[in-house]
C-alpha atoms as a PDB file:
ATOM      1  CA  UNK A   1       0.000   0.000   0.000  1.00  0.00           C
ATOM      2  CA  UNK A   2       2.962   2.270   0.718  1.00  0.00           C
ATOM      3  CA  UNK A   3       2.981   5.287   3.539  1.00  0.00           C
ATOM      4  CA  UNK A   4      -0.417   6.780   1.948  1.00  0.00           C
ATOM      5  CA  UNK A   5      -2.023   4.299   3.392  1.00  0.00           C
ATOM      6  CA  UNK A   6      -0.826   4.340   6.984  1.00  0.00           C
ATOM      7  CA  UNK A   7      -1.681   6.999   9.481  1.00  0.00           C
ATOM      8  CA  UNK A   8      -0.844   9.993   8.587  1.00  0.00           C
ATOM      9  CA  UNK A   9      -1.222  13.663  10.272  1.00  0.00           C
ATOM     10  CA  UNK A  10      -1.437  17.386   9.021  1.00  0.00           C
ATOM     11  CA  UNK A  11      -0.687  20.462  10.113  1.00  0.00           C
ATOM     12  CA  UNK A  12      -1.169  24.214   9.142  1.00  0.00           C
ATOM     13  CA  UNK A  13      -1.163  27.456  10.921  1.00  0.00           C
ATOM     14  CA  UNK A  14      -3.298  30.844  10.014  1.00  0.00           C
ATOM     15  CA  UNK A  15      -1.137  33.608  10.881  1.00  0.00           C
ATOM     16  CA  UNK A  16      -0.561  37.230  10.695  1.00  0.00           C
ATOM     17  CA  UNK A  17       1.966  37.465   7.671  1.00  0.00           C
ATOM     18  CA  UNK A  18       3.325  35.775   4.906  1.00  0.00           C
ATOM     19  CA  UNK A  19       7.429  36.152   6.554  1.00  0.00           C
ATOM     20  CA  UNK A  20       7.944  33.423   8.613  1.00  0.00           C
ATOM     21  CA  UNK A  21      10.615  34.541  10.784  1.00  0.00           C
ATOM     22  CA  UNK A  22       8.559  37.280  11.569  1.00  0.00           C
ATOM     23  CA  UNK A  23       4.577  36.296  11.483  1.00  0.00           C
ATOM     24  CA  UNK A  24       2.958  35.127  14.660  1.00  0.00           C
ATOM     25  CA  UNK A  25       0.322  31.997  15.186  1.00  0.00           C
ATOM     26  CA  UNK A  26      -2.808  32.717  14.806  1.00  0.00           C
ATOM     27  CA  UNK A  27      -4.784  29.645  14.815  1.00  0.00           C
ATOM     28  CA  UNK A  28      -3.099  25.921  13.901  1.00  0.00           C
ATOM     29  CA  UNK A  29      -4.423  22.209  13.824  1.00  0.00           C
ATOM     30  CA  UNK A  30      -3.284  19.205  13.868  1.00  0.00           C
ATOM     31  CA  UNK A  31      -5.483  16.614  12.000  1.00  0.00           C
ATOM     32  CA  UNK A  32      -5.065  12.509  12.602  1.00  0.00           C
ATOM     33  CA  UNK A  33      -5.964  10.658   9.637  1.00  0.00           C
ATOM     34  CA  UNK A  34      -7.018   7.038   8.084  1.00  0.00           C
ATOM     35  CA  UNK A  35      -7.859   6.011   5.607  1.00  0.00           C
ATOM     36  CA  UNK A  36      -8.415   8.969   4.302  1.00  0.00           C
ATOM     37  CA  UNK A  37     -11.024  10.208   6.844  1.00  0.00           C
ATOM     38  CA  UNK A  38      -9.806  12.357   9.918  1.00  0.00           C
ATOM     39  CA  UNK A  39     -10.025  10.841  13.265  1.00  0.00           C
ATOM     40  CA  UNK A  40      -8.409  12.962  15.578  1.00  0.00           C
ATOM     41  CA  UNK A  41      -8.688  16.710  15.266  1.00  0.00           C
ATOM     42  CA  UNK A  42      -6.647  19.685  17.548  1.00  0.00           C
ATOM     43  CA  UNK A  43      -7.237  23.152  17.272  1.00  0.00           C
ATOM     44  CA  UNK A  44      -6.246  26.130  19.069  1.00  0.00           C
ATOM     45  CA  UNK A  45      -6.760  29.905  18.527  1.00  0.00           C
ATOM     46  CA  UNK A  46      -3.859  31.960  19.929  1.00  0.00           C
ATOM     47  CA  UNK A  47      -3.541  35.927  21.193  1.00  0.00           C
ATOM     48  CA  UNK A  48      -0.466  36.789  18.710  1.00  0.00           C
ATOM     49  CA  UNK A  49       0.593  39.163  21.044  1.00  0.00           C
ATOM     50  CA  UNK A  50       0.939  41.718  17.983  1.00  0.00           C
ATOM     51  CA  UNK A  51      -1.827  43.721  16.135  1.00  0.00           C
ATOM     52  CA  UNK A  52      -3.062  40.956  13.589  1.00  0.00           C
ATOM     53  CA  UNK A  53      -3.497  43.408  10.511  1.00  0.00           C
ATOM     54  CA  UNK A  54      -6.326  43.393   8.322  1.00  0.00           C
ATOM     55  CA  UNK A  55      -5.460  41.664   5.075  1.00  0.00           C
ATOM     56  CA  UNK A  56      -4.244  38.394   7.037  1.00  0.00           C
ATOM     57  CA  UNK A  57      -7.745  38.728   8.894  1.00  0.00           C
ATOM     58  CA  UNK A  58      -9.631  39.261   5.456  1.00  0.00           C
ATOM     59  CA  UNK A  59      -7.834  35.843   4.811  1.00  0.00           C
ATOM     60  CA  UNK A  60      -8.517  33.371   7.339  1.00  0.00           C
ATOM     61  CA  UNK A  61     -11.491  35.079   9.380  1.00  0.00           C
ATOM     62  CA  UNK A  62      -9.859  35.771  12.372  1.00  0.00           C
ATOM     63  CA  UNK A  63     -10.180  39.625  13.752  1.00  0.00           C
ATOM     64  CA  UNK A  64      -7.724  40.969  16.636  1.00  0.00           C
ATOM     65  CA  UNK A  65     -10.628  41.351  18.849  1.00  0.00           C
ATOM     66  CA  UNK A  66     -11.453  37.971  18.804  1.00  0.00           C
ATOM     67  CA  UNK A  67      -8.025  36.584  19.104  1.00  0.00           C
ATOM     68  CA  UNK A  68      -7.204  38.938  21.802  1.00  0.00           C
ATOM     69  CA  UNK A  69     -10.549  38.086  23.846  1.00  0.00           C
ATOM     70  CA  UNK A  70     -10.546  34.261  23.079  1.00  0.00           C
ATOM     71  CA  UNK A  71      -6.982  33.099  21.924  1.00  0.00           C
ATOM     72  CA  UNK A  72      -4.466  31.431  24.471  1.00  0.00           C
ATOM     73  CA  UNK A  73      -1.533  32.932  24.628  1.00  0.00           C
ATOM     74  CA  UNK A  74       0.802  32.592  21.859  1.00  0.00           C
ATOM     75  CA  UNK A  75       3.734  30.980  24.147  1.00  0.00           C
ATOM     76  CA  UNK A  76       1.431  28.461  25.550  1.00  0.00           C
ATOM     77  CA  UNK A  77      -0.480  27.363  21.896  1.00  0.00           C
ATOM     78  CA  UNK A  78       2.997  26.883  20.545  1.00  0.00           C
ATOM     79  CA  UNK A  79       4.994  24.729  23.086  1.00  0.00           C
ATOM     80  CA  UNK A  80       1.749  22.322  22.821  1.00  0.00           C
ATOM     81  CA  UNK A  81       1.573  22.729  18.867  1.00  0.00           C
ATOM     82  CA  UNK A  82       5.368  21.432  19.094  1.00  0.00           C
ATOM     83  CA  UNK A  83       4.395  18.824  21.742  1.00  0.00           C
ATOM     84  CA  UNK A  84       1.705  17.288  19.232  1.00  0.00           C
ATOM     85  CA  UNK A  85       4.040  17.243  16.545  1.00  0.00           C
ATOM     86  CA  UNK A  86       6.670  16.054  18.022  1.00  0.00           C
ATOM     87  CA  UNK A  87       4.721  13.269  19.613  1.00  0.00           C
ATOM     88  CA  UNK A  88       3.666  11.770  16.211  1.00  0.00           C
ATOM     89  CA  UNK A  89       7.152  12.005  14.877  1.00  0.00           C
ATOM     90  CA  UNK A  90       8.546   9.988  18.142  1.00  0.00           C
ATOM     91  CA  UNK A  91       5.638   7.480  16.980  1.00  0.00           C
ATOM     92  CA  UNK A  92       6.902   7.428  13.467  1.00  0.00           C
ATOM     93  CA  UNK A  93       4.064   9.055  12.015  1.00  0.00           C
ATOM     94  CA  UNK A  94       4.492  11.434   9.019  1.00  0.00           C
ATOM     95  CA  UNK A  95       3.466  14.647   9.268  1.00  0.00           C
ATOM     96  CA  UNK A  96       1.704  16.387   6.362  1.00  0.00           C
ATOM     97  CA  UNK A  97       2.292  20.615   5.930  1.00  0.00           C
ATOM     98  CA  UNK A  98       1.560  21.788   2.585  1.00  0.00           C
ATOM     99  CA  UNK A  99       4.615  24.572   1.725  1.00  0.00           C
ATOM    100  CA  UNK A 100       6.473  22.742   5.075  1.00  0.00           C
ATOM    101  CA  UNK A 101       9.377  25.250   4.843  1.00  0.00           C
ATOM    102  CA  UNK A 102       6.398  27.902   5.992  1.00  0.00           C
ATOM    103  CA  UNK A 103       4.875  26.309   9.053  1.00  0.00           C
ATOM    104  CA  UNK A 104       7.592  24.808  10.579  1.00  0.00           C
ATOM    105  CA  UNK A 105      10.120  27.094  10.353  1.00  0.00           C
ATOM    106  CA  UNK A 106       7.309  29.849  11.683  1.00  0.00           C
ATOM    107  CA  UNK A 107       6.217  27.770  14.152  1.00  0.00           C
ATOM    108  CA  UNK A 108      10.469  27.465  15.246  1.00  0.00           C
ATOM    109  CA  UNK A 109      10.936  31.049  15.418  1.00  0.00           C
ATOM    110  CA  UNK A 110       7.867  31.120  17.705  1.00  0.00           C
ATOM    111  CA  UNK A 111       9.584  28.371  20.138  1.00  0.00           C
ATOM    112  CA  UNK A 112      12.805  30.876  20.064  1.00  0.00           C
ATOM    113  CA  UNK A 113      10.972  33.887  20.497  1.00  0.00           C
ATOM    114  CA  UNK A 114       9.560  32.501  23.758  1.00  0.00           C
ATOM    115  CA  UNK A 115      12.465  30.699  25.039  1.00  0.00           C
ATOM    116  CA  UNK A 116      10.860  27.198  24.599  1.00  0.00           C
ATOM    117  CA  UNK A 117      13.081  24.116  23.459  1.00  0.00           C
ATOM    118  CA  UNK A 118      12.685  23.810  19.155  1.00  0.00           C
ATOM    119  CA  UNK A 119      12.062  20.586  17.830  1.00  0.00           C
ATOM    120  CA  UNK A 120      15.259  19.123  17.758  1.00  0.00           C
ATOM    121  CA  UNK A 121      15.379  19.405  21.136  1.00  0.00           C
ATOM    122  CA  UNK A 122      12.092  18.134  21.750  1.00  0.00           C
ATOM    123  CA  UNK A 123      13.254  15.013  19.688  1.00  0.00           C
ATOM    124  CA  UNK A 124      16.696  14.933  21.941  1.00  0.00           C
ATOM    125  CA  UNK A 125      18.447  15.479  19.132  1.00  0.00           C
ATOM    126  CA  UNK A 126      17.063  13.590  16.054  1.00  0.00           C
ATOM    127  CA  UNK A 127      16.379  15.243  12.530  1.00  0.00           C
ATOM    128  CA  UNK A 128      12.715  16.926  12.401  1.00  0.00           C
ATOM    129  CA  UNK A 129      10.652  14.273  10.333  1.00  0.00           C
ATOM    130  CA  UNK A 130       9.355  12.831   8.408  1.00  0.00           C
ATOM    131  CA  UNK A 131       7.681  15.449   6.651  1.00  0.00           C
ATOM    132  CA  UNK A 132       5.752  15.449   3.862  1.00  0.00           C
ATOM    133  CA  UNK A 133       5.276  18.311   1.938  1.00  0.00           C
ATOM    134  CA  UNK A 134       2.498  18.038  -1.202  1.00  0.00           C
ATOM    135  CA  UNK A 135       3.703  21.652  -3.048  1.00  0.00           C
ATOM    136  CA  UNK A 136       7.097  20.517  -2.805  1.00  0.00           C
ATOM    137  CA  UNK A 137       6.189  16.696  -4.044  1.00  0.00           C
ATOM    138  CA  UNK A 138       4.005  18.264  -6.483  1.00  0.00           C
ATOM    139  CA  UNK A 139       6.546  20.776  -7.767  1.00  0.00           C
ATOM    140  CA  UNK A 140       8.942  17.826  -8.685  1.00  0.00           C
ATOM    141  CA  UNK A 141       6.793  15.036  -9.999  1.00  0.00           C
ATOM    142  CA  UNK A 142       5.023  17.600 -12.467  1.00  0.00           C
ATOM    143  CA  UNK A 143       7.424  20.075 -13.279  1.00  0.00           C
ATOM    144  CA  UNK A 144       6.065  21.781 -15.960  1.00  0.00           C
ATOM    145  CA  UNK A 145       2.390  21.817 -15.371  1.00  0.00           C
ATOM    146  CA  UNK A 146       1.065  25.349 -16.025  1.00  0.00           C
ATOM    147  CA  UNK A 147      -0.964  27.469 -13.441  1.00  0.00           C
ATOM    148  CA  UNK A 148      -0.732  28.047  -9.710  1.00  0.00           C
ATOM    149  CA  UNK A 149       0.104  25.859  -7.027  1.00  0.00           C
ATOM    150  CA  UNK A 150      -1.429  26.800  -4.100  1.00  0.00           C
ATOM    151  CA  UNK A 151      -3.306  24.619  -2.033  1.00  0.00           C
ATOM    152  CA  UNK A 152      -6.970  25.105  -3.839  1.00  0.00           C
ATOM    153  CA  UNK A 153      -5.294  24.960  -7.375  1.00  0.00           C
ATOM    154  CA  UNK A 154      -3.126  21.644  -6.273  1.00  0.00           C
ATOM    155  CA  UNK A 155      -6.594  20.221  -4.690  1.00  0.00           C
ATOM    156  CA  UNK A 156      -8.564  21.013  -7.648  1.00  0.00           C
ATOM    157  CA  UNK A 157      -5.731  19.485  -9.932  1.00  0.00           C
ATOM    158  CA  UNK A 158      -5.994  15.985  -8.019  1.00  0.00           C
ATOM    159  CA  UNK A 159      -9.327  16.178  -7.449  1.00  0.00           C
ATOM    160  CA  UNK A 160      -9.483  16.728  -3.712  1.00  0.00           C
ATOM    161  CA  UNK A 161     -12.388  18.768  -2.519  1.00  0.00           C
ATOM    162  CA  UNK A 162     -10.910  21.672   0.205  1.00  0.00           C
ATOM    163  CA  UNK A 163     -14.194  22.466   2.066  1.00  0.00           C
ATOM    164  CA  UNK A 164     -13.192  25.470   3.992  1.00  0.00           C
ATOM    165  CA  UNK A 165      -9.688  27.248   2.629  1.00  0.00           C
ATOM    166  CA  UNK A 166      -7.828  29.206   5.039  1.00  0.00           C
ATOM    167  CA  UNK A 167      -9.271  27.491   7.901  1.00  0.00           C
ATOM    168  CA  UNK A 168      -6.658  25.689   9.338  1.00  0.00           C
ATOM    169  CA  UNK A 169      -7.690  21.888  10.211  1.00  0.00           C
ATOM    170  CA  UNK A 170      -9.353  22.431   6.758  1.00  0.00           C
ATOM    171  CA  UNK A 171      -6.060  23.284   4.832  1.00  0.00           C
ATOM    172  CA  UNK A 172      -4.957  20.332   7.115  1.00  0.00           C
ATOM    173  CA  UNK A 173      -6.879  17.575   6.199  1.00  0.00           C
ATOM    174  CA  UNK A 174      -6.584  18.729   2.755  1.00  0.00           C
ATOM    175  CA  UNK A 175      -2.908  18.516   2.306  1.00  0.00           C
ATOM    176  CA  UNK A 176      -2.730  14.798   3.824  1.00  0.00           C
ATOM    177  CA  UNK A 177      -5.334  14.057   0.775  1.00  0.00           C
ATOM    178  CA  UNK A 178      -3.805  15.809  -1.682  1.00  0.00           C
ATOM    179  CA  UNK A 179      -0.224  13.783  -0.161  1.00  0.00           C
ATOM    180  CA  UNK A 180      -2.096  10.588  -1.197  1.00  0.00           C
ATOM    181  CA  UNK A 181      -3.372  11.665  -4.413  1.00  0.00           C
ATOM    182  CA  UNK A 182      -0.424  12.307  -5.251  1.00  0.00           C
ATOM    183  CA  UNK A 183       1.535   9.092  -4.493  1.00  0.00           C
ATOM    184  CA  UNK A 184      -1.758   7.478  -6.438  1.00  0.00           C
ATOM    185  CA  UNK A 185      -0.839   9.388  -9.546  1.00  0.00           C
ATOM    186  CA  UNK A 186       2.657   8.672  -9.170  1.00  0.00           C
ATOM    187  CA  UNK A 187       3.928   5.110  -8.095  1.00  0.00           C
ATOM    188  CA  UNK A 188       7.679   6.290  -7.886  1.00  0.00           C
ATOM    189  CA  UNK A 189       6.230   8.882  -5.071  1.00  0.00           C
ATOM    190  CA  UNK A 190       4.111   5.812  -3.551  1.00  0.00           C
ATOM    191  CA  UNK A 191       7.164   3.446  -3.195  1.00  0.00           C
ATOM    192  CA  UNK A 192       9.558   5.686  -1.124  1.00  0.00           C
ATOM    193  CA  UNK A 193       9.056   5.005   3.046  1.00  0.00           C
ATOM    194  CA  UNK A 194       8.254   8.259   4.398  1.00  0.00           C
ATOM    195  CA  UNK A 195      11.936   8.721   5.376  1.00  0.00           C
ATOM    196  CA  UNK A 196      13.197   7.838   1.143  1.00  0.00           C
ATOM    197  CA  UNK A 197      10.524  10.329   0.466  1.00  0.00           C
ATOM    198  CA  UNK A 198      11.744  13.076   3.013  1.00  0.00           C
ATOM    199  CA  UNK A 199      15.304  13.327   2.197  1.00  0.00           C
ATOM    200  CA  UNK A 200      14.351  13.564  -1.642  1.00  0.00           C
ATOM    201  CA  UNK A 201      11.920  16.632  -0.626  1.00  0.00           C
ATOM    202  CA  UNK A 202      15.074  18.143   0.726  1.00  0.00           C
ATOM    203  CA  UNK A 203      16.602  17.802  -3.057  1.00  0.00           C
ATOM    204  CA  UNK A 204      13.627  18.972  -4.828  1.00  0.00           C
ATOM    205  CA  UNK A 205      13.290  21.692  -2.914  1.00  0.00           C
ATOM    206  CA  UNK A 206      17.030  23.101  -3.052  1.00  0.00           C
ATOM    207  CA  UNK A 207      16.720  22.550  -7.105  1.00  0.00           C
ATOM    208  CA  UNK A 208      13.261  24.572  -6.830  1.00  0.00           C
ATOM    209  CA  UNK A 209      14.825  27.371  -4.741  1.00  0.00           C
ATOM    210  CA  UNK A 210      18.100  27.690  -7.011  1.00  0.00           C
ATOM    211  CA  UNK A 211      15.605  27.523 -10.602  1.00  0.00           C
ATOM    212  CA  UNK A 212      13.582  30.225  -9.391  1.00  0.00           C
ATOM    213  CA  UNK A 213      16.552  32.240  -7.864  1.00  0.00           C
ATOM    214  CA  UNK A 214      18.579  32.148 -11.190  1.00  0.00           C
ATOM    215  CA  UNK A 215      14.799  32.908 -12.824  1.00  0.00           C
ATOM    216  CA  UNK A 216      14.145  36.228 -10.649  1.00  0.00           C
ATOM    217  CA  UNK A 217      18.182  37.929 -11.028  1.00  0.00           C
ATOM    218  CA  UNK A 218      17.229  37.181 -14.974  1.00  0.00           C
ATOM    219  CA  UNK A 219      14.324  38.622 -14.509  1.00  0.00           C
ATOM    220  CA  UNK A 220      15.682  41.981 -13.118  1.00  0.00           C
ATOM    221  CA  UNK A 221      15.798  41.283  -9.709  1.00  0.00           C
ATOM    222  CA  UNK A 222      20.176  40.210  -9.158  1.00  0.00           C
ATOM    223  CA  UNK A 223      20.323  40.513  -5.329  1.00  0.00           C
ATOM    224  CA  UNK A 224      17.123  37.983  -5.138  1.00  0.00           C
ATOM    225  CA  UNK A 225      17.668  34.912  -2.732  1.00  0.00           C
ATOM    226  CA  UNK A 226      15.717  32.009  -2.139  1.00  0.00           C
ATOM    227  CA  UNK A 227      16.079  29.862   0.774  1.00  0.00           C
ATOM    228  CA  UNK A 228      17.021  26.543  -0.437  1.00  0.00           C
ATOM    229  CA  UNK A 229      16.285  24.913   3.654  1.00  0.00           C
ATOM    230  CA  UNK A 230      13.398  22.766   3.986  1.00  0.00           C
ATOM    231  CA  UNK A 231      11.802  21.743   5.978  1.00  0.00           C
ATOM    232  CA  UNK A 232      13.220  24.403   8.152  1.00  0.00           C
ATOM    233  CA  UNK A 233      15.018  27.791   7.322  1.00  0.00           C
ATOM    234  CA  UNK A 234      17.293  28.731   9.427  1.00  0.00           C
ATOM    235  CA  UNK A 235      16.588  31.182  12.274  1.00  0.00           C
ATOM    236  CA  UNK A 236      18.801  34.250  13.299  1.00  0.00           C
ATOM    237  CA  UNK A 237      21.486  32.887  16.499  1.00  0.00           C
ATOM    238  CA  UNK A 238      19.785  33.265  19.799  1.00  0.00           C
ATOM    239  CA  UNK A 239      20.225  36.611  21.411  1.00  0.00           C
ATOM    240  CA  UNK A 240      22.688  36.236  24.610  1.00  0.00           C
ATOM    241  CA  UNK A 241      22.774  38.185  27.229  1.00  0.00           C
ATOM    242  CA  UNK A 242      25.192  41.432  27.309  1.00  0.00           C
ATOM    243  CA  UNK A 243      28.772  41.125  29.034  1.00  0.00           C
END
């Protein structure tokens, strides 16, 4: 049957910007699924502790009033949001993010900017993963397919109905289907265990990065970088105390 068939859990986080070393956790979930149906669901809404602006609340539906009046605080949502994950991982579970390098390496600045232990630590020193991330998967098994590839454009090309977009166990459950539509379309995916299939993401995602970075200085743009990490980007040293 091959890892799409096993358990299998996503994750995704609404937040207030598209930077990831600098947006803040909005709302997340974590969504357990078989057999294609979710059986376990997590959610939590968090106080950002910044000013969520408008056009990020236009987005996912989630005002600053509301988040400041019902939403944990931010420190607390995300030691437990790294708790889940790392739980799953420690039971050799895959975890699905669609655009991984996003959400994880958000959710790690968020662990630094509190002081909480990241992932790696969580894990006592083991690699974060498996991950498996459908945009990058999708990126390399159909290179040359024309239009977007966001997460309604990848679910409408595999024909996964995403009930809900923006809402975060929606865009959760949706990227572990789209994961196994994906290895249904394409055997090679399908045959990889989920830790094959994570260390190849890592390769397809560095060629991505360096395409569209020679793309963009062609383009006009010569100082443009793009972050080859993934799943995580790296985040800025710790700040230590003055001497």
């Amino acid at each position: 049957m091959g890892w799409h068939g096993e358990t299998l859990v996503g994750f995704d986080l609404e937040t207030t910007g598209t930077e990831p070393l600098e947006a803040r956790i909005v709302t997340a979930a974590v969504v357990e699924v078989r057999g294609g149906e979710a059986v376990v669901r997590r959610d939590w809404l968090a106080d950002p502790g910044i000013r969520i602006p408008a056009q990020a609340s236009a987005i996912h539906g989630i005002s600053n009033e509301r988040a400041v009046a019902e939403g944990r605080p931010v420190r607390e949502v995300a030691d437990e949001l790294a708790d889940t994950l790392v739980g799953y991982w420690t039971r050799g579970v895959p975890v699905v993010a669609y655009n991984a390098a996003f959400d994880l390496t958000l959710l790690s600045a968020e662990l630094r900017r509190h002081g909480l232990p990241d992932l790696g630590e969580r894990l006592g020193g083991a690699p974060t993963g498996p991950v498996v991330d459908p945009y990058t998967i999708d990126r390399a098994v159909d290179q040359y397919r024309r239009g977007k590839r966001n997460l309604e454009a990848v679910c409408a090309e595999y024909g996964v109905v995403l009930d809900g977009a923006h809402q975060a166990a929606a865009d959760a459950l949706a990227a572990v289907l789209v994961a196994c539509a994906i290895a249904e379309r394409h055997a090679a995916v399908a045959a990889l265990t989920p830790e094959e299939l994570h260390r190849r993401q890592v390769v397809w995602y560095a060629r991505w990065a360096a395409d569209f970075q020679r793309f963009l200085r062609r383009k006009g743009t010569p100082d443009a970088v793009i972050d080859p990490s993934w799943p995580l980007r790296a985040l800025a040293p710790a700040p230590t105390a003055a001497g």
